[in-house]
Protein backbone atom coordinates (compact mmCIF):
# COMPACT_ATOMS: atom_id res chain seq x y z
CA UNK A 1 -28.81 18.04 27.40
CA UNK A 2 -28.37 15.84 30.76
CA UNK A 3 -31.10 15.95 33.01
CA UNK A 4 -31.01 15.56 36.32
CA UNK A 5 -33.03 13.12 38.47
CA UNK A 6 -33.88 11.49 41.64
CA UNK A 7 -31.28 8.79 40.55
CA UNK A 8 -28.55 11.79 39.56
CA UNK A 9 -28.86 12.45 42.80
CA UNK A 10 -28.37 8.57 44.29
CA UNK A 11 -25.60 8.21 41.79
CA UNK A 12 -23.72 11.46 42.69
CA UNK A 13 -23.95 10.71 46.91
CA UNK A 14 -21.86 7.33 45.97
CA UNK A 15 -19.30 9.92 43.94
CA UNK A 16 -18.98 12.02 47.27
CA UNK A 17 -18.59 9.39 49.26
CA UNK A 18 -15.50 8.57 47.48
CA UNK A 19 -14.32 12.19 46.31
CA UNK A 20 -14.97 13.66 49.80
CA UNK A 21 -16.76 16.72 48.34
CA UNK A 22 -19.75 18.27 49.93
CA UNK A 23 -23.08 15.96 49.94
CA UNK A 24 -25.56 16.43 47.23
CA UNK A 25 -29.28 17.55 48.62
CA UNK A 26 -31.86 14.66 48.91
CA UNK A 27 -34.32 14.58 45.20
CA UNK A 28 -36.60 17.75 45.67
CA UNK A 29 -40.30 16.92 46.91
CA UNK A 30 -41.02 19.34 44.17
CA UNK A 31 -42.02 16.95 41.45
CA UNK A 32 -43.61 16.98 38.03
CA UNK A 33 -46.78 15.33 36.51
CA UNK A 34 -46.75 14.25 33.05
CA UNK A 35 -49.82 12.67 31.37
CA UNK A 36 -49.19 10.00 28.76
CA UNK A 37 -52.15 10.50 26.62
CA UNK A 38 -51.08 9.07 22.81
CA UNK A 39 -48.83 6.18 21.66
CA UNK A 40 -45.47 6.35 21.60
CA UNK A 41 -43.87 6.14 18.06
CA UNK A 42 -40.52 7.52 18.39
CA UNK A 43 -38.04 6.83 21.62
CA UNK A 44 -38.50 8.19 24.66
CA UNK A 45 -36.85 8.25 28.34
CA UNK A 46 -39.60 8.01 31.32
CA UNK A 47 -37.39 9.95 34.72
CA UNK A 48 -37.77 9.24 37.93
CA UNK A 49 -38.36 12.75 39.24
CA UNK A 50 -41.25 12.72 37.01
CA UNK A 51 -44.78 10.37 37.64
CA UNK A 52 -45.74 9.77 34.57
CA UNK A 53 -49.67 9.07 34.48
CA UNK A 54 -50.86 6.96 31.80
CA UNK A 55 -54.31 8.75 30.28
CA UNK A 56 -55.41 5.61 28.52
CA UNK A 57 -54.04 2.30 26.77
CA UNK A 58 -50.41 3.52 25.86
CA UNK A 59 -48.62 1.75 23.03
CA UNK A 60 -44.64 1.24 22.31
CA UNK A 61 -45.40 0.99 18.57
CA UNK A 62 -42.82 -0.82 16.54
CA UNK A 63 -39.82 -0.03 15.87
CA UNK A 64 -39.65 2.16 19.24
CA UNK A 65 -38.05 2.20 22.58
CA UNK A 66 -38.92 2.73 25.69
CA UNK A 67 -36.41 3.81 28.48
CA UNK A 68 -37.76 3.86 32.28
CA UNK A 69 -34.90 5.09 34.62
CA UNK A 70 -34.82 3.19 37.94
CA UNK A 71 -37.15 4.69 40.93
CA UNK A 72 -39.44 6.00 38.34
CA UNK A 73 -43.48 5.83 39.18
CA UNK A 74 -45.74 5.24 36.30
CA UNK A 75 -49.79 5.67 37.52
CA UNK A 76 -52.87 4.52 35.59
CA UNK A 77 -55.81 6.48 35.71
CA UNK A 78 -59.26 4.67 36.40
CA UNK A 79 -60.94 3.11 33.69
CA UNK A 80 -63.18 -0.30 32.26
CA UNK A 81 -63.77 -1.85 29.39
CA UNK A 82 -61.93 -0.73 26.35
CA UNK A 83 -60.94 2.93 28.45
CA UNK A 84 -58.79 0.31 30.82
CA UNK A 85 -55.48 2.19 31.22
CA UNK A 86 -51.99 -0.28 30.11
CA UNK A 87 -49.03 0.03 29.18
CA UNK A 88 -48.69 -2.20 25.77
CA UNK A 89 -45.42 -2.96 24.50
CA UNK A 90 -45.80 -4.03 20.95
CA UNK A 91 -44.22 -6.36 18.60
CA UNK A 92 -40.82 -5.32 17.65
CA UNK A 93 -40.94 -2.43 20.23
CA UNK A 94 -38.90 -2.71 23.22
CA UNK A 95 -39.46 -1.10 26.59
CA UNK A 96 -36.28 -0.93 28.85
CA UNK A 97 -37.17 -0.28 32.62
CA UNK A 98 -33.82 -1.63 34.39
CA UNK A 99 -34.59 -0.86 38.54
CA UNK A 100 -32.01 -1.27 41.27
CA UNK A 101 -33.20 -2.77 44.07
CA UNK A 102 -32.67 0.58 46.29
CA UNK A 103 -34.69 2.52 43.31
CA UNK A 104 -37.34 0.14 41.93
CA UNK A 105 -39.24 0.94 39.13
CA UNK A 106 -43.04 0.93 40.43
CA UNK A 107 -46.61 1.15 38.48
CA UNK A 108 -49.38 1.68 40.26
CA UNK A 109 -52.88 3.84 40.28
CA UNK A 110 -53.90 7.31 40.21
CA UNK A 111 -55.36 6.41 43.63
CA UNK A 112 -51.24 5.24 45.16
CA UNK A 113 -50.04 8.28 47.15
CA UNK A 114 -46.44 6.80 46.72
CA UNK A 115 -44.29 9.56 45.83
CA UNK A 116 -40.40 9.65 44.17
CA UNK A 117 -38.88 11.40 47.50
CA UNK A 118 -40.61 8.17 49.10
CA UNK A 119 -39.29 5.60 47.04
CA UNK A 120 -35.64 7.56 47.00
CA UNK A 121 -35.83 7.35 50.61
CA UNK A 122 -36.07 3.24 50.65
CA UNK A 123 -39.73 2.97 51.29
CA UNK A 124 -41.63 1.05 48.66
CA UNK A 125 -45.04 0.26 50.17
CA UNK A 126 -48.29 2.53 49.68
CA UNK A 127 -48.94 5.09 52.06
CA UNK A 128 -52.92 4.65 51.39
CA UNK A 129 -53.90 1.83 50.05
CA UNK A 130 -53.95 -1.48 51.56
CA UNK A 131 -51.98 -4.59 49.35
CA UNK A 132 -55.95 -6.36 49.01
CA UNK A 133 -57.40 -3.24 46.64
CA UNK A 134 -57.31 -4.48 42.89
CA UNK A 135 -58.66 -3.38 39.46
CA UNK A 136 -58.14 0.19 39.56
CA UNK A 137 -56.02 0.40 36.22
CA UNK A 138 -55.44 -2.38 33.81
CA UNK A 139 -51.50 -3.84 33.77
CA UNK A 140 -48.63 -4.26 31.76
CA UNK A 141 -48.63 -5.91 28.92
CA UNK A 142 -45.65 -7.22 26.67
CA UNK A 143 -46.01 -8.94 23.22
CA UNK A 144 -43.18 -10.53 20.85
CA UNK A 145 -42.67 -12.83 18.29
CA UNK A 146 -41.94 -16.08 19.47
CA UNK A 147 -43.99 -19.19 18.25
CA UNK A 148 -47.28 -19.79 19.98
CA UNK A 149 -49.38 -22.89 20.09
CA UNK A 150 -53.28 -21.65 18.92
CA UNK A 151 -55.45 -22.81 16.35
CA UNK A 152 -58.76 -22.01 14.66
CA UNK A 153 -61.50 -23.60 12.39
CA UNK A 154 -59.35 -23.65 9.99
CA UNK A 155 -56.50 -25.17 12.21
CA UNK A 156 -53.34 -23.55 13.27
CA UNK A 157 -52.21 -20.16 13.71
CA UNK A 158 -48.69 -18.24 14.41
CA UNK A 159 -50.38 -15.09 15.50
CA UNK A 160 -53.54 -13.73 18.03
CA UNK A 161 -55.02 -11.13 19.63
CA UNK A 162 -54.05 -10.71 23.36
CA UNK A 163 -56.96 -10.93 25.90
CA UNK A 164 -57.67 -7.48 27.25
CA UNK A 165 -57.10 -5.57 24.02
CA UNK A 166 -59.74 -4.71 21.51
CA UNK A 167 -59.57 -6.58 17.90
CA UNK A 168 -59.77 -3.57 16.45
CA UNK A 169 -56.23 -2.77 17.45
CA UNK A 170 -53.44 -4.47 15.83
CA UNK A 171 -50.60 -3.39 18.43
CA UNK A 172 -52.47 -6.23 20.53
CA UNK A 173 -51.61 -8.60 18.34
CA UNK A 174 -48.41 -11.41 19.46
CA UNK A 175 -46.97 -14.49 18.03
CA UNK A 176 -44.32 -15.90 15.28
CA UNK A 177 -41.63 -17.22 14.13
CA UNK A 178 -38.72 -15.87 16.01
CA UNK A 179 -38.20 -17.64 19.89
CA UNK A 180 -34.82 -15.56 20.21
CA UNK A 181 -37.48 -12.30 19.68
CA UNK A 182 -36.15 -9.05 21.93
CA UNK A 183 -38.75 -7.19 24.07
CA UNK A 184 -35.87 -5.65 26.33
CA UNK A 185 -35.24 -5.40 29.94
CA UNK A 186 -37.38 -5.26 32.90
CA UNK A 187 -35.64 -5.52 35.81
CA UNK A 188 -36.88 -4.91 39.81
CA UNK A 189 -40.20 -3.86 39.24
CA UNK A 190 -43.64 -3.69 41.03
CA UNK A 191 -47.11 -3.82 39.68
CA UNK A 192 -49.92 -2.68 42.01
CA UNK A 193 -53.59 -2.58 42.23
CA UNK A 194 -54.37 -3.37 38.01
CA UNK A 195 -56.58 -5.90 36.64
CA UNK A 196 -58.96 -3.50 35.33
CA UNK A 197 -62.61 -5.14 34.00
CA UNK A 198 -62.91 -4.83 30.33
CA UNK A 199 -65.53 -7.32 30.18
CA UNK A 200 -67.32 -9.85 31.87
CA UNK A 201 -65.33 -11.91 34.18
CA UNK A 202 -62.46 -10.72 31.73
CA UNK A 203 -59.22 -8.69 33.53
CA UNK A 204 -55.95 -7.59 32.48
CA UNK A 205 -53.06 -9.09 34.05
CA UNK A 206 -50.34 -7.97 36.39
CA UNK A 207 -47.79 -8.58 33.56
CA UNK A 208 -48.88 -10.43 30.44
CA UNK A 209 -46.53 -12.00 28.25
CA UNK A 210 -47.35 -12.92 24.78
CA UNK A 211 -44.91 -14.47 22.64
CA UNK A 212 -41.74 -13.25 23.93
CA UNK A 213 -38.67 -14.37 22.96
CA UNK A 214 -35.64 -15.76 24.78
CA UNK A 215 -33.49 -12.29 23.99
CA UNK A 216 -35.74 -10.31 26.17
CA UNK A 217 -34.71 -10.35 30.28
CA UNK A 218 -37.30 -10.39 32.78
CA UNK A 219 -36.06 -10.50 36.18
CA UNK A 220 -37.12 -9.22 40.02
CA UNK A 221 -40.64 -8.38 39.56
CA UNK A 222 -43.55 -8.02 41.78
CA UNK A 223 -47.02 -8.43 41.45
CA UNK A 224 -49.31 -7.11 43.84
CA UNK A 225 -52.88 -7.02 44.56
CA UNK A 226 -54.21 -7.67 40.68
CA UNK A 227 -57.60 -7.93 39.86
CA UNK A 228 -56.81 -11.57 37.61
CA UNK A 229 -53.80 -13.18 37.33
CA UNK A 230 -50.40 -12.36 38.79
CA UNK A 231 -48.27 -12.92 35.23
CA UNK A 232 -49.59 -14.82 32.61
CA UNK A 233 -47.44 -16.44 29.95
CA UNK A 234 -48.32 -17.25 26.21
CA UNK A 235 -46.09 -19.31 24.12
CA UNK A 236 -42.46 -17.64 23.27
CA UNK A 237 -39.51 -18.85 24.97
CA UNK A 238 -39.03 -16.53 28.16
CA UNK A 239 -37.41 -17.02 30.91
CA UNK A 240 -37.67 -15.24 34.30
CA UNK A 241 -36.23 -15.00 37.56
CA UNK A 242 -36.87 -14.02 40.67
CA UNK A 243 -40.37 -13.42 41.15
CA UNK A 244 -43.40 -12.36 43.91
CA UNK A 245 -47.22 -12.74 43.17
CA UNK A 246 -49.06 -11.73 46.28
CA UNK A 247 -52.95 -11.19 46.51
CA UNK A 248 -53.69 -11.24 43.25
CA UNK A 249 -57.80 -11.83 42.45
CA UNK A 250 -57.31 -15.35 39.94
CA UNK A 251 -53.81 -17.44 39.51
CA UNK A 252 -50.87 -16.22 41.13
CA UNK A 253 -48.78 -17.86 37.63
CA UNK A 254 -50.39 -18.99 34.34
CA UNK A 255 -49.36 -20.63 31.32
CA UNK A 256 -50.86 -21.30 27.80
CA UNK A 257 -49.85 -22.16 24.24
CA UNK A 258 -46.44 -24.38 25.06
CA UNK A 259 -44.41 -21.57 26.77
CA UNK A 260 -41.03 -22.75 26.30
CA UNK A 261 -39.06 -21.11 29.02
CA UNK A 262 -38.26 -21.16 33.08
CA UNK A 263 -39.68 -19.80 35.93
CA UNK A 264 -36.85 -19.97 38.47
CA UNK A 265 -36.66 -18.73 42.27
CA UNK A 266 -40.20 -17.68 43.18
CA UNK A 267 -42.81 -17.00 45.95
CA UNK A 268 -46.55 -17.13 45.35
CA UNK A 269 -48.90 -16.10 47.85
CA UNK A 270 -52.47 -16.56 48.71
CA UNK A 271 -54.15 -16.17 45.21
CA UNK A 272 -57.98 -16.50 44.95
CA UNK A 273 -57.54 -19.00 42.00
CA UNK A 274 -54.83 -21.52 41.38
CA UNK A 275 -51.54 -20.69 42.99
CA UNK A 276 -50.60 -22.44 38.97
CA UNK A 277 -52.51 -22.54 36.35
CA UNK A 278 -50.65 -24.40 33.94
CA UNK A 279 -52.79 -25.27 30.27
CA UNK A 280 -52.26 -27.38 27.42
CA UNK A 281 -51.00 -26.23 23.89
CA UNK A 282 -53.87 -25.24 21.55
CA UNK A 283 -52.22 -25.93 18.16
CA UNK A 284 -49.87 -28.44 17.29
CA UNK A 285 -47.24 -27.14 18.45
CA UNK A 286 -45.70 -28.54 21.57
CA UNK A 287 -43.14 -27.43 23.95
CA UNK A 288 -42.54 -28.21 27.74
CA UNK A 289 -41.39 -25.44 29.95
CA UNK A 290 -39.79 -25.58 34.21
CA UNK A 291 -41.39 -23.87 36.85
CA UNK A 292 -38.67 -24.65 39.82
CA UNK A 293 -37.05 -23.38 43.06
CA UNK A 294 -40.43 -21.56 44.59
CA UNK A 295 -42.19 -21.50 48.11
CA UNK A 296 -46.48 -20.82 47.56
CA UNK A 297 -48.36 -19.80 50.58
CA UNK A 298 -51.84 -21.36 49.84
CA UNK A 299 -54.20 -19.50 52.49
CA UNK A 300 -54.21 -16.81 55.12
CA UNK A 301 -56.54 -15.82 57.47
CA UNK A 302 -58.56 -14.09 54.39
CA UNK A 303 -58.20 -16.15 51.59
CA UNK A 304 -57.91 -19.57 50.40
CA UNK A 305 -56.42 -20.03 46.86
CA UNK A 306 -58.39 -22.79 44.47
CA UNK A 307 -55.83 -25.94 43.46
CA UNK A 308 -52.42 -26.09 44.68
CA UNK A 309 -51.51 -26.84 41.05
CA UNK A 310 -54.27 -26.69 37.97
CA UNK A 311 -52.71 -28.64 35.00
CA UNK A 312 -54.50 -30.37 31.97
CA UNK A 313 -54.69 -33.33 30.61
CA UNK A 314 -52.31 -32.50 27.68
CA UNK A 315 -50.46 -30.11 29.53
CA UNK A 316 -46.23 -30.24 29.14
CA UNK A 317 -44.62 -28.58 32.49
CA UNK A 318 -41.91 -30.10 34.84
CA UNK A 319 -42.10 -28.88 38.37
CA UNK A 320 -39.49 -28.98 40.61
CA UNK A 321 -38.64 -27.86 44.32
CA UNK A 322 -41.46 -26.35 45.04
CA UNK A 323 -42.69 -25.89 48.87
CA UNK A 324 -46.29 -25.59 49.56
CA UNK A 325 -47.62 -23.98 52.84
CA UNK A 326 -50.96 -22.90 54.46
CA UNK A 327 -52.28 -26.10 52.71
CA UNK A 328 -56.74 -26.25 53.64
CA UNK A 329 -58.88 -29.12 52.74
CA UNK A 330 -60.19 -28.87 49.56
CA UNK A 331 -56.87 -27.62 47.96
CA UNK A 332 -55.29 -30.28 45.89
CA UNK A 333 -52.82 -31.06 42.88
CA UNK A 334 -55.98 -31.24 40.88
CA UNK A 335 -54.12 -34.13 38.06
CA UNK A 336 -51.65 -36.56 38.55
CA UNK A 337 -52.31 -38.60 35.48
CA UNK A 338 -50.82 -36.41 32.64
CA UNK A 339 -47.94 -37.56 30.90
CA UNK A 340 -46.08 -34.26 30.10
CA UNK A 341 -46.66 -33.13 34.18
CA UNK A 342 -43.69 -34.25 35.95
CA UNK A 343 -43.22 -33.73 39.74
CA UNK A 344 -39.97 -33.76 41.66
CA UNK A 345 -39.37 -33.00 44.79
CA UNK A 346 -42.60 -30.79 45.44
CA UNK A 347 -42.64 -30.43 49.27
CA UNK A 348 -46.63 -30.23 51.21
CA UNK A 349 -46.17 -28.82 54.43
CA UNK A 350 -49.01 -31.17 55.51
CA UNK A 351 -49.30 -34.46 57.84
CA UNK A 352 -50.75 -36.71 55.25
CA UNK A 353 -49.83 -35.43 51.08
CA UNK A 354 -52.39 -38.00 49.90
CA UNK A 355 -55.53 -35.59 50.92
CA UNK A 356 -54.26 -33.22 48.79
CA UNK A 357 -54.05 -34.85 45.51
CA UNK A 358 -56.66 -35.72 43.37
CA UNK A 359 -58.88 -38.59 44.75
CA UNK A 360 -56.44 -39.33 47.21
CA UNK A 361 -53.24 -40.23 45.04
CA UNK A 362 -49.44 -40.52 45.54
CA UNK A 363 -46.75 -39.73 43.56
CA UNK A 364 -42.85 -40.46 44.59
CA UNK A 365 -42.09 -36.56 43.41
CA UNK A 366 -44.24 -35.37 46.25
CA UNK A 367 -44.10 -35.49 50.12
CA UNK A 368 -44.09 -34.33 52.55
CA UNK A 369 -42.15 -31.86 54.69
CA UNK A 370 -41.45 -27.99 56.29
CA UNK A 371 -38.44 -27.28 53.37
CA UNK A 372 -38.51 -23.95 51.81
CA UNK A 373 -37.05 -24.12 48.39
CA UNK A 374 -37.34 -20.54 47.30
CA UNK A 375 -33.93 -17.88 48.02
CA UNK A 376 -36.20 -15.20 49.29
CA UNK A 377 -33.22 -12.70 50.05
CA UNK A 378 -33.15 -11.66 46.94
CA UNK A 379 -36.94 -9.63 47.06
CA UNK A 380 -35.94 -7.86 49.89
CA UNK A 381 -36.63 -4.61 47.91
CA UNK A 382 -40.45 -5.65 47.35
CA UNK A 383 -43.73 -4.49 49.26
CA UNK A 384 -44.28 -7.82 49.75
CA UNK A 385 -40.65 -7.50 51.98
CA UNK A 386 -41.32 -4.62 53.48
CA UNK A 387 -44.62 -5.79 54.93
CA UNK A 388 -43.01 -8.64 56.51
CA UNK A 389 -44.70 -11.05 54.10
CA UNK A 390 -40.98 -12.64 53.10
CA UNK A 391 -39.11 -13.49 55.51
């Protein structure tokens, strides 16, 4: 049976527009509830005129798929430690939220007054709660096959346990053989206000990323106000587009275990940590990855983010055209001395680029200059947007 939804409704005012038929009544302020409570073992659709509030840590188990229509609203309910509500997307499960950027799919807390009429009506921020509150649900959390870099006592490993989930739960578990692994589509999407404690000084993540493949798409997505990092990436071979990381509590990006992939077109701004945290492999196994084409706003009148750019001494990254702004004293490009680090054109918005790399350095790939390098017209659907944040 069809059912009909806030984006029915968006779909069918284009239709009149053309057809010339009378126009279809704005989606109904009249909407449902629905409390996720168990696992999710067989498909399911998640509609917008529906919030769905997740009860707990909700697994895609494998094998299943699940469908978010665009301008849906997913809420976590409030919860530490091993209660810390997520959504967990399991190895060889797939979840398939594809937004628009006039209907954006959004997850957020119990606490976010942000309705469906609101967002069908073009306004994505929170009517309650400031973009600075953090770690009132955990994240989202995405795990695949794709080969990591980790290692034991008894040397290498293809497979481990994500940080924020419980050992005693296999669906937490992400790594492989297969770098062409498919998670699915997540397109023009905001995370808000997770990073829920579930240990000391240990948070879940905006959007975590463990071992996913190159087959799955990850474009247009915003991370706001998280407790620990903005997205964190593990291994796989992912690549993503188009992304915001604003206010988030640790590193606005961070990668570990030779992530393969690209970060392209990005704006960071004013972690509390690294704007990049960018490790080493663990294991063996060794692959570069390309963080390029991003602006980073390093400090505001509130916070001032740790290094410009945290690497390790056996780290493999290139980094290119990158533009770094709001630059204090103390905040440096903590290594230039690692031979898989390269730097090319990376752009300091500062008089003198030598006081901001470690023990007063230069490098030929960075200078400096007042050169964005990020497209920011493309996140003009995000909070971050609609705060006057981009510009």
């Amino acid at each position: 049976m069809y059912k009909f939804t806030a984006l029915s409704a968006v779909i069918l005012m284009g239709l009149v527009a053309c057809e010339s038929t009378p126009p279809v009544d704005p989606p109904s302020s009249d909407y449902m509830t629905k409390i996720v409570s168990s696992n999710l073992t067989s498909n399911q659709t998640w509609y917008a005129d529906t919030i769905y509030q997740l009860g707990g840590r909700i697994t895609v188990t494998n094998g299943t798929t699940l469908t978010i229509e665009a301008g849906t609203i997913i809420k976590g309910e409030a919860g530490t430690g091993a209660n810390a509500t997520a959504l967990l997307i399991a190895r060889g499960a797939k979840l398939m939220a594809i937004g628009t950027p006039s209907l954006p799919i959004i997850f957020t807390t119990i606490a976010d007054e942000i309705s469906p009429i609101q967002v069908a009506s073009g306004d994505f921020k929170s009517p309650n709660l400031d973009p600075t509150v953090t770690g009132l649900w955990g994240g989202v959390i995405i795990l695949g096959k794709g080969i990591i870099s980790a290692s034991n006592a008894s040397g290498d490993v293809n497979e481990v346990q994500i940080e924020g989930i419980p050992t005693s739960d296999p669906n937490g578990l992400y790594g492989g053989t297969d770098n062409a692994d498919n998670s699915g589509v997540l397109q023009y999407i905001s995370i808000r206000h997770g990073g829920a404690n579930i240990g000391a000084g240990n948070e879940i993540n905006g959007l975590s990323l463990g071992g996913v493949g190159s087959g799955t798409t990850i474009e247009n997505i915003e991370i706001v106000s998280n407790q620990d990092d903005g997205i964190e990436v593990w291994g796989g071979m992912i690549n993503i587009t188009n992304i915001v990381s604003w206010n988030v509590g640790d590193d606005g990006f961070d990668t570990d275990q030779a992530w393969g992939g690209t970060l392209d077109n990005f704006v960071i701004i004013t972690p509390k940590g690294h704007c990049f945290e960018l490790d080493g492999p663990e294991g063996t196994y060794a692959v570069s990855h390309t963080i390029k084409n991003g602006n980073i706003q390093a400090s505001d009148d509130n916070v001032t983010s740790e290094d410009l750019i945290n690497t390790d001494a056996n780290s493999l990254v290139s980094l290119e055209s990158i533009y770094i702004t709001d630059i204090l004293p103390g905040q440096i490009i903590n290594r230039l001395d690692a031979p898989g680090v390269l730097y090319a054109d990376i752009v300091l918005n500062v008089d003198t680029v030598s006081n901001f790399l470690k023990n007063g350095g230069t490098h030929p790939g960075i200078t400096a200059g007042t050169t964005p390098k990020a497209n920011t017209s493309v996140f003009s659907w995000t909070w971050a947007a609609q705060a006057g944040i981009i510009q």
